[in-house]
N, C-alpha and C. Protein backbone atom coordinates (compact mmCIF):
# COMPACT_ATOMS: atom_id res chain seq x y z
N UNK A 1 92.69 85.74 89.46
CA UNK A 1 93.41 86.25 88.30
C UNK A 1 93.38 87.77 88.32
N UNK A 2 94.69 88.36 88.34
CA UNK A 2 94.76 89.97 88.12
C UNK A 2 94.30 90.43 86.59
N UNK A 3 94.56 91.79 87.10
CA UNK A 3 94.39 92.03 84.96
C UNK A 3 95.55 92.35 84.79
N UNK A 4 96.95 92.50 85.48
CA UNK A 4 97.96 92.86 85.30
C UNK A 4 98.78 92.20 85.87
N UNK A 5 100.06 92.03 85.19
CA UNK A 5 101.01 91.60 86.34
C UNK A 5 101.85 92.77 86.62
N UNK A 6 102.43 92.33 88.07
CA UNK A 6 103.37 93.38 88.83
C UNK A 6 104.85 93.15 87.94
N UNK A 7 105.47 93.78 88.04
CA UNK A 7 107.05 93.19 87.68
C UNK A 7 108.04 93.26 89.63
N UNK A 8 108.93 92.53 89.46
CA UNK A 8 109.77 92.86 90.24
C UNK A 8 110.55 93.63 90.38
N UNK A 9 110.78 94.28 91.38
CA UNK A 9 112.21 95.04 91.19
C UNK A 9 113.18 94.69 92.30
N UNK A 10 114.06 94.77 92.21
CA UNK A 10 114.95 94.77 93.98
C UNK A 10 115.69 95.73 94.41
N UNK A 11 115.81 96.53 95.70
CA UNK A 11 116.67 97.71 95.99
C UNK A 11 117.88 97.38 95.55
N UNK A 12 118.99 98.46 95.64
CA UNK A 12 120.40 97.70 95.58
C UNK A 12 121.07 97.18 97.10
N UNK A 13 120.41 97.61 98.24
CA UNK A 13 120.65 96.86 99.16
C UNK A 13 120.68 95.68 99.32
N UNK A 14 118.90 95.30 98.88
CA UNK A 14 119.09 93.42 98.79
C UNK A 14 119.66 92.78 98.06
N UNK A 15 119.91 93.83 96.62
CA UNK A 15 120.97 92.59 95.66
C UNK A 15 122.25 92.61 96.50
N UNK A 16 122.47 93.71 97.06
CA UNK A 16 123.96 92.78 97.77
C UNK A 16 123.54 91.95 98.98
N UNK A 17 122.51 92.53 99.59
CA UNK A 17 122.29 91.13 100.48
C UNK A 17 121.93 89.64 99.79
N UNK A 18 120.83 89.55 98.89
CA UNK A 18 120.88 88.45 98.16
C UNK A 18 122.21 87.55 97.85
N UNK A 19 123.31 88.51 97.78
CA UNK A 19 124.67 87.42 97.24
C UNK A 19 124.88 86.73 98.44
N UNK A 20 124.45 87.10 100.05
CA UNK A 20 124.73 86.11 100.95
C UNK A 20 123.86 84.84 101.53
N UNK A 21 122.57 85.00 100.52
CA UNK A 21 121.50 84.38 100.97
C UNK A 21 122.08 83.03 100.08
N UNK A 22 121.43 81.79 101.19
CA UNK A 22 121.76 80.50 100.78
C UNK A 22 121.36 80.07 98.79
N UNK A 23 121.64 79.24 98.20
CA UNK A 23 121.22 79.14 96.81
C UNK A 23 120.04 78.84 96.37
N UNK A 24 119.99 77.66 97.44
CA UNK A 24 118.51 76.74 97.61
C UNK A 24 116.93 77.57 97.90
N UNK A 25 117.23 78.49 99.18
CA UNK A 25 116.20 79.86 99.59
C UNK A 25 116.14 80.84 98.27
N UNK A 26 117.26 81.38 97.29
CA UNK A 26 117.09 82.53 96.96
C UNK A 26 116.58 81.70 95.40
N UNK A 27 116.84 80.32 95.10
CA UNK A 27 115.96 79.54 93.98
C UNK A 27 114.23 79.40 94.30
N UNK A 28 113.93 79.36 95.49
CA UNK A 28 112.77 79.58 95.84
C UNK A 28 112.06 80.41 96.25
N UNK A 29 112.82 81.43 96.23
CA UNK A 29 112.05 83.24 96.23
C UNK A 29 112.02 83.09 94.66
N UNK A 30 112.72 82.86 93.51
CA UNK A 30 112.68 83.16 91.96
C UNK A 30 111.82 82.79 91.48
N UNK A 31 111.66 81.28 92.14
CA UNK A 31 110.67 80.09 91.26
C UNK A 31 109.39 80.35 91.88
N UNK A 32 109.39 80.30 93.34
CA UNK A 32 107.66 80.17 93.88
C UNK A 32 107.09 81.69 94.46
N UNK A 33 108.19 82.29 95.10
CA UNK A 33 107.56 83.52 96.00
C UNK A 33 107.03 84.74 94.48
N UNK A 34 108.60 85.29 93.87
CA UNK A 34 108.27 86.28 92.74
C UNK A 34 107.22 85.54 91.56
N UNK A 35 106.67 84.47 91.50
CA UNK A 35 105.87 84.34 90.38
C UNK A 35 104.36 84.74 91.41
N UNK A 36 104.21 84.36 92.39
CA UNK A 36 102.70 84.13 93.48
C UNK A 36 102.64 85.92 93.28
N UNK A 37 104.06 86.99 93.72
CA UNK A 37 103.56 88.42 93.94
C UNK A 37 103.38 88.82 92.90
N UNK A 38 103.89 88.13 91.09
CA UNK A 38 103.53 89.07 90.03
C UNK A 38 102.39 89.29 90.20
N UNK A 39 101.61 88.05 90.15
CA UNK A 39 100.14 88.20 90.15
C UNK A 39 99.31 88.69 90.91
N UNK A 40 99.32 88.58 92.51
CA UNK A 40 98.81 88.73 93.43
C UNK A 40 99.49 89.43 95.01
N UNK A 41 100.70 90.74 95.08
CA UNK A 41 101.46 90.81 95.90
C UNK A 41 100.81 90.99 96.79
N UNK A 42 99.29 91.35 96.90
CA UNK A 42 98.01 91.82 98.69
C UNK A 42 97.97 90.67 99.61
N UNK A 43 97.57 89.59 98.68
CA UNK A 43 96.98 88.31 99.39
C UNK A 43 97.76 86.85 99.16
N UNK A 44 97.83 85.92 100.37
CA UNK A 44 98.29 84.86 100.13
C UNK A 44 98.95 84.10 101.29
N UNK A 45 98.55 82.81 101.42
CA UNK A 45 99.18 82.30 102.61
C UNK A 45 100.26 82.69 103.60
N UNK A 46 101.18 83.27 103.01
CA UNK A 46 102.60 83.56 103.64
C UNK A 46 102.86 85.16 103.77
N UNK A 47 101.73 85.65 103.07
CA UNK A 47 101.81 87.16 102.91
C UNK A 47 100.88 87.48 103.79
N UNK A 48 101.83 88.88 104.62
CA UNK A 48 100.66 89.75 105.93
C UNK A 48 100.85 91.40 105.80
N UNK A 49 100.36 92.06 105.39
CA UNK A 49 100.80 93.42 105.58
C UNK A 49 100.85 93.45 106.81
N UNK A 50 102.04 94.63 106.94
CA UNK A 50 102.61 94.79 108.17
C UNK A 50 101.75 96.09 108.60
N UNK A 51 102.23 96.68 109.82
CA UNK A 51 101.41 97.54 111.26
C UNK A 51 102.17 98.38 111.61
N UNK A 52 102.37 99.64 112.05
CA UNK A 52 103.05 100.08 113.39
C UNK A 52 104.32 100.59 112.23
N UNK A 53 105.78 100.31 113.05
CA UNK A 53 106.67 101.30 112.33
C UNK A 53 106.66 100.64 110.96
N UNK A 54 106.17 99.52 110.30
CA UNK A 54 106.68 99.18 109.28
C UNK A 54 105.42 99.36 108.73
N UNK A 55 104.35 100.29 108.94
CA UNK A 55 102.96 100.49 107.35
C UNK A 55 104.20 100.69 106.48
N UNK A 56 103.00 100.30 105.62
CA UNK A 56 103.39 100.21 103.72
C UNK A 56 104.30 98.90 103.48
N UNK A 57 104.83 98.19 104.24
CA UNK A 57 105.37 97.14 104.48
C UNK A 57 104.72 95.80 103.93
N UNK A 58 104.99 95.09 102.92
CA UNK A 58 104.75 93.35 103.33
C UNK A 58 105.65 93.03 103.34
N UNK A 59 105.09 91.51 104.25
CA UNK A 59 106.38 90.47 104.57
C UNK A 59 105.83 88.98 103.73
N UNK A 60 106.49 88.36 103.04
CA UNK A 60 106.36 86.98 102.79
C UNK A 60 107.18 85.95 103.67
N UNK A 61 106.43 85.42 103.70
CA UNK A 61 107.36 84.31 104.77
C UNK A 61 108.01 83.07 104.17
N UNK A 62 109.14 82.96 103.85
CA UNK A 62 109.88 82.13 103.70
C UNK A 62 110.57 80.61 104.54
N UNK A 63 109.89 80.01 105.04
CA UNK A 63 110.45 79.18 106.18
C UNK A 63 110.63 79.78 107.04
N UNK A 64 111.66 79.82 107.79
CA UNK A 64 112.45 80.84 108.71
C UNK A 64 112.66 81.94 108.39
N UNK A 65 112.48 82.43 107.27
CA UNK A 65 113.05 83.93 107.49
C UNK A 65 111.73 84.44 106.43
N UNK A 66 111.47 86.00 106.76
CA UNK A 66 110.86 86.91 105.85
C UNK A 66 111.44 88.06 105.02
N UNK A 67 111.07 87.66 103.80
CA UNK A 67 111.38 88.72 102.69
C UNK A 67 110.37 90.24 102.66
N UNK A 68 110.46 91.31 102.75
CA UNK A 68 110.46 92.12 102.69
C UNK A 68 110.22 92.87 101.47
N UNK A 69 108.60 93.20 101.38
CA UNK A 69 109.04 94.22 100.00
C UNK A 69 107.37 95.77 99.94
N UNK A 70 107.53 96.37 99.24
CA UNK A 70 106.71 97.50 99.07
C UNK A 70 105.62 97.54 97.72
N UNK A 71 104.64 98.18 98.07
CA UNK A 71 104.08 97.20 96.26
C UNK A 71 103.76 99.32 95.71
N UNK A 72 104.07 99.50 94.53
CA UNK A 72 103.76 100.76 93.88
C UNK A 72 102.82 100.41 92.91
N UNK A 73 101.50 100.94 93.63
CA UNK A 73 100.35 100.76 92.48
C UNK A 73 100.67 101.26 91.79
N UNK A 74 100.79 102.31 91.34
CA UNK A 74 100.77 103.56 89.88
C UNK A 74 101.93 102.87 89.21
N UNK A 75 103.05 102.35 89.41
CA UNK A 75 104.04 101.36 88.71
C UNK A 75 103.60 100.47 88.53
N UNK A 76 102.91 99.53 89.05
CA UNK A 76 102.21 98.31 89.09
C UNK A 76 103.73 97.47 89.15
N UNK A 77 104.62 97.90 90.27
CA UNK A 77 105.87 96.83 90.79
C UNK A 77 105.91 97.06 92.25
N UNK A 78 106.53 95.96 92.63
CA UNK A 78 107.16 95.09 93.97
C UNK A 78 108.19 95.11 93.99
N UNK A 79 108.72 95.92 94.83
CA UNK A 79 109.70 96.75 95.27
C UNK A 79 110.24 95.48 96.44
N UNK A 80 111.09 94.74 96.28
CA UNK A 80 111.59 93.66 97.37
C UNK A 80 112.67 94.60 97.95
N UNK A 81 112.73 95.09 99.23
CA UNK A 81 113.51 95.47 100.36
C UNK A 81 114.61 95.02 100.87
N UNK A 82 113.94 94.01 101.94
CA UNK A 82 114.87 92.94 102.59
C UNK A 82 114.89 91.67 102.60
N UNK A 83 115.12 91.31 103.47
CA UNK A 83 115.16 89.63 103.50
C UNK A 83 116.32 89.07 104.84
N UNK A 84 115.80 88.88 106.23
CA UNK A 84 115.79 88.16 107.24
C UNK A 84 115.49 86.87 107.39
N UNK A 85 116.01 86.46 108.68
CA UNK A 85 116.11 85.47 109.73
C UNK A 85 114.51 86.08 110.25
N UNK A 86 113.63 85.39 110.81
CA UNK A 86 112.36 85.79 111.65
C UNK A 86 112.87 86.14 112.85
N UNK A 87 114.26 85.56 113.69
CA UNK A 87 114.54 86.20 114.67
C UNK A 87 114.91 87.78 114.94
N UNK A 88 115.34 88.29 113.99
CA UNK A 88 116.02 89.77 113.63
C UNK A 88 115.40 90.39 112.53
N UNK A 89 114.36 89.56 112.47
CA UNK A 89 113.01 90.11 110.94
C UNK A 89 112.45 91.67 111.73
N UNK A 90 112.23 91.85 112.57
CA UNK A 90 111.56 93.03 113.25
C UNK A 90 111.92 94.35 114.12
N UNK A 91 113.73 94.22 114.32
CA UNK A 91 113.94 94.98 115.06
C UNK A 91 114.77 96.18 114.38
């Protein structure tokens, strides 16, 4: 249990990418992924901070593809980025 929750935010990049993401995936980033990072965006099965060109980076893993986002302590929000295929998640 945090003592805070994060809020979400999303760039305006991903909201226009979001309009191409399937209905079913982007109902289960709403319902299961954004409720797990209010509370907890560091740690969690599907969550890895990233290394190398992408520090400051997490990725959640979504099935096949990873969502992308940045966490601002002093905001106490989760900054969601992107959102890939795992094949083209890294380059």
């Amino acid at each position: 249990m945090t003592l805070y929750d994060f809020k979400i935010a999303e760039t305006k990049s991903f909201q226009k990418l979001k309009q191409k993401i399937d209905n079913k995936i982007y109902d289960k980033i709403v319902t299961i992924v954004y409720p797990q990072l209010r509370s907890n965006p560091y740690f969690g099965t599907n969550i890895k901070k990233l290394r190398g060109k992408f520090e400051g980076y997490y990725r959640y893993r979504v099935g096949n593809y990873r969502l992308f986002y940045l966490i601002e302590e002093d905001k106490v929000v989760v900054v969601v980025t992107d959102f890939r295929h795992r094949e083209q998640a890294y380059d």
